[in-house]
C-alpha atoms as a PDB file:
ATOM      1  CA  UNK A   1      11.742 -13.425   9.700  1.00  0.00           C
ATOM      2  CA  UNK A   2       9.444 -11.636  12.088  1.00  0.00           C
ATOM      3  CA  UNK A   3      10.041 -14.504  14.841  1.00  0.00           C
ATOM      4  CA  UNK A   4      13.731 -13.604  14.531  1.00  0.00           C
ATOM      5  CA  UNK A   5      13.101 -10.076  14.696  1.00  0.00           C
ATOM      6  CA  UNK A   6      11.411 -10.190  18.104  1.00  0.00           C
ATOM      7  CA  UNK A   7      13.062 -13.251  19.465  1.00  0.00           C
ATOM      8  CA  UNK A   8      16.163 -10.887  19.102  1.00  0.00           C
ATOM      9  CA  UNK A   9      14.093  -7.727  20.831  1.00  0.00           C
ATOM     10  CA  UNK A  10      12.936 -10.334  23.703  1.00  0.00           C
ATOM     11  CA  UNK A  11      17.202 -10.862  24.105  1.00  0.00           C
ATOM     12  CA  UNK A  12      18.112  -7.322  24.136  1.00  0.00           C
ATOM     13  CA  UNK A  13      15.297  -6.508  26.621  1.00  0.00           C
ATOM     14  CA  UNK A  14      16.482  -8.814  28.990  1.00  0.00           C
ATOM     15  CA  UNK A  15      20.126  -8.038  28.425  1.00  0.00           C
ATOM     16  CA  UNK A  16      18.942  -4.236  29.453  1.00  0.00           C
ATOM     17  CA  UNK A  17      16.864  -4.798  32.245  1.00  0.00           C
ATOM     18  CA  UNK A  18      19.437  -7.056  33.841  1.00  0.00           C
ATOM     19  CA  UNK A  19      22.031  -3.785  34.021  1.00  0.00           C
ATOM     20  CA  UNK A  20      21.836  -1.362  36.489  1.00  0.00           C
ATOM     21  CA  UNK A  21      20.329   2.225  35.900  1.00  0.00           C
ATOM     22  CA  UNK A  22      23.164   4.027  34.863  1.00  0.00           C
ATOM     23  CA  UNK A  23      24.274   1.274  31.707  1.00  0.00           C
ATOM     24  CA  UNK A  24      20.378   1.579  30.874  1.00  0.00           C
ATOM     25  CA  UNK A  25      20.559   5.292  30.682  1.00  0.00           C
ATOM     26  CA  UNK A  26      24.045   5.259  28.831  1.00  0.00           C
ATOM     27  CA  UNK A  27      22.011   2.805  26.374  1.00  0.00           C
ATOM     28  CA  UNK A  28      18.761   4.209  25.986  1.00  0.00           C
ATOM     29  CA  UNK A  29      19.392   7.772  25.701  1.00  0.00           C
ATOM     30  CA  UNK A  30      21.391   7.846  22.384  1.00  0.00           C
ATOM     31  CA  UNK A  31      18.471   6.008  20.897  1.00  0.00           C
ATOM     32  CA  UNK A  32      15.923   8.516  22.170  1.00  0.00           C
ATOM     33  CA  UNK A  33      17.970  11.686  21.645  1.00  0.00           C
ATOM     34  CA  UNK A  34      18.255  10.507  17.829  1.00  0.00           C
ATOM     35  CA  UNK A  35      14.801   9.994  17.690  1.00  0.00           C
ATOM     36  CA  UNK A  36      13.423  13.175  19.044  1.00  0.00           C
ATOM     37  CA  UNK A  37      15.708  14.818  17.118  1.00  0.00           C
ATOM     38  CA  UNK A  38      14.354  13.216  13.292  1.00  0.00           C
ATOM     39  CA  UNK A  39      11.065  13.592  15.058  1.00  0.00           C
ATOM     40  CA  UNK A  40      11.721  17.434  15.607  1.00  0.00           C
ATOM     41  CA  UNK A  41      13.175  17.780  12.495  1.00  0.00           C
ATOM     42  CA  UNK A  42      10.007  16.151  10.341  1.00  0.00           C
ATOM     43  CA  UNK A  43       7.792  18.523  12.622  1.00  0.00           C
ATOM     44  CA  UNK A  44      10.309  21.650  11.256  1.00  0.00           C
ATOM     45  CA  UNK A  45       9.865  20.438   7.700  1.00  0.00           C
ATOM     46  CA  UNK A  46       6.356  20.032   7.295  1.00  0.00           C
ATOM     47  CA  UNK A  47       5.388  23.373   9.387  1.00  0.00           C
ATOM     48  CA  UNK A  48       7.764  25.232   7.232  1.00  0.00           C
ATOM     49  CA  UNK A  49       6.238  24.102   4.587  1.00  0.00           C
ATOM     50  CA  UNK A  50       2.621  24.696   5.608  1.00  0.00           C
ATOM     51  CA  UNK A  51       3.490  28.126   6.361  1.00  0.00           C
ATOM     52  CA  UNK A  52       5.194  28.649   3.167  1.00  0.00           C
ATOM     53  CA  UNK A  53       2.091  27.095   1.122  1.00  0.00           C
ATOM     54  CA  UNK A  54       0.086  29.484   3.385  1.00  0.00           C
ATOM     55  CA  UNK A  55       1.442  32.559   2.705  1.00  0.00           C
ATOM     56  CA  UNK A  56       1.372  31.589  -1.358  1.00  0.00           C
ATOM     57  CA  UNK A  57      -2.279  31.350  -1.430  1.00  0.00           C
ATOM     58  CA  UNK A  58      -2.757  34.515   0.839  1.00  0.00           C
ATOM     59  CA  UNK A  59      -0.609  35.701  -1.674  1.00  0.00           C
ATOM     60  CA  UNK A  60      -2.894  34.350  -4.820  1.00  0.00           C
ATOM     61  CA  UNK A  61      -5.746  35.242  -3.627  1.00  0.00           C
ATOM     62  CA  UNK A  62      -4.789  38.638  -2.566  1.00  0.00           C
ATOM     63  CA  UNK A  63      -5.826  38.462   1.083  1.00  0.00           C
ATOM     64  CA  UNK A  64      -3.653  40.466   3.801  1.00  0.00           C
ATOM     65  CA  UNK A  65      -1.294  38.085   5.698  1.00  0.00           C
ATOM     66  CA  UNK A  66      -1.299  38.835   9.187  1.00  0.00           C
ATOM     67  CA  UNK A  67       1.720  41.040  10.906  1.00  0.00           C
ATOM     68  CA  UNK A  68       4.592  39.445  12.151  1.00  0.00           C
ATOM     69  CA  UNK A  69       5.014  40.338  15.821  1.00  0.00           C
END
């Protein structure tokens, strides 16, 4: 399965390099948008979190959160 996998890559790697720059861009760019945006919004999800879990224990253990500028 993983020979099919990357015989299939090696295709669509050639296909792309053989267009010109703008088709790549057109091509690539939808892929990389999408994944800097899940990346971005993982990043979000876990820092929110963090801070929330943060502030509980300040909160627990009664120590003074800092101010918000």
């Amino acid at each position: 399965m993983m020979t099919g996998i990357l015989s299939w890559w090696d295709g669509v790697e050639l296909w792309l390099t053989g267009r010109g720059f703008v088709l790549q861009v057109i091509v690539v760019m939808p892929v990389v948008l999408a994944l800097a945006y899940g990346l971005a919004v993982a990043v979000d999800g876990l820092l929110g979190r963090g801070i929330t879990a943060r502030r509980r224990l300040a909160q627990r253990f009664g120590r003074r959160e800092e101010k918000e500028l």
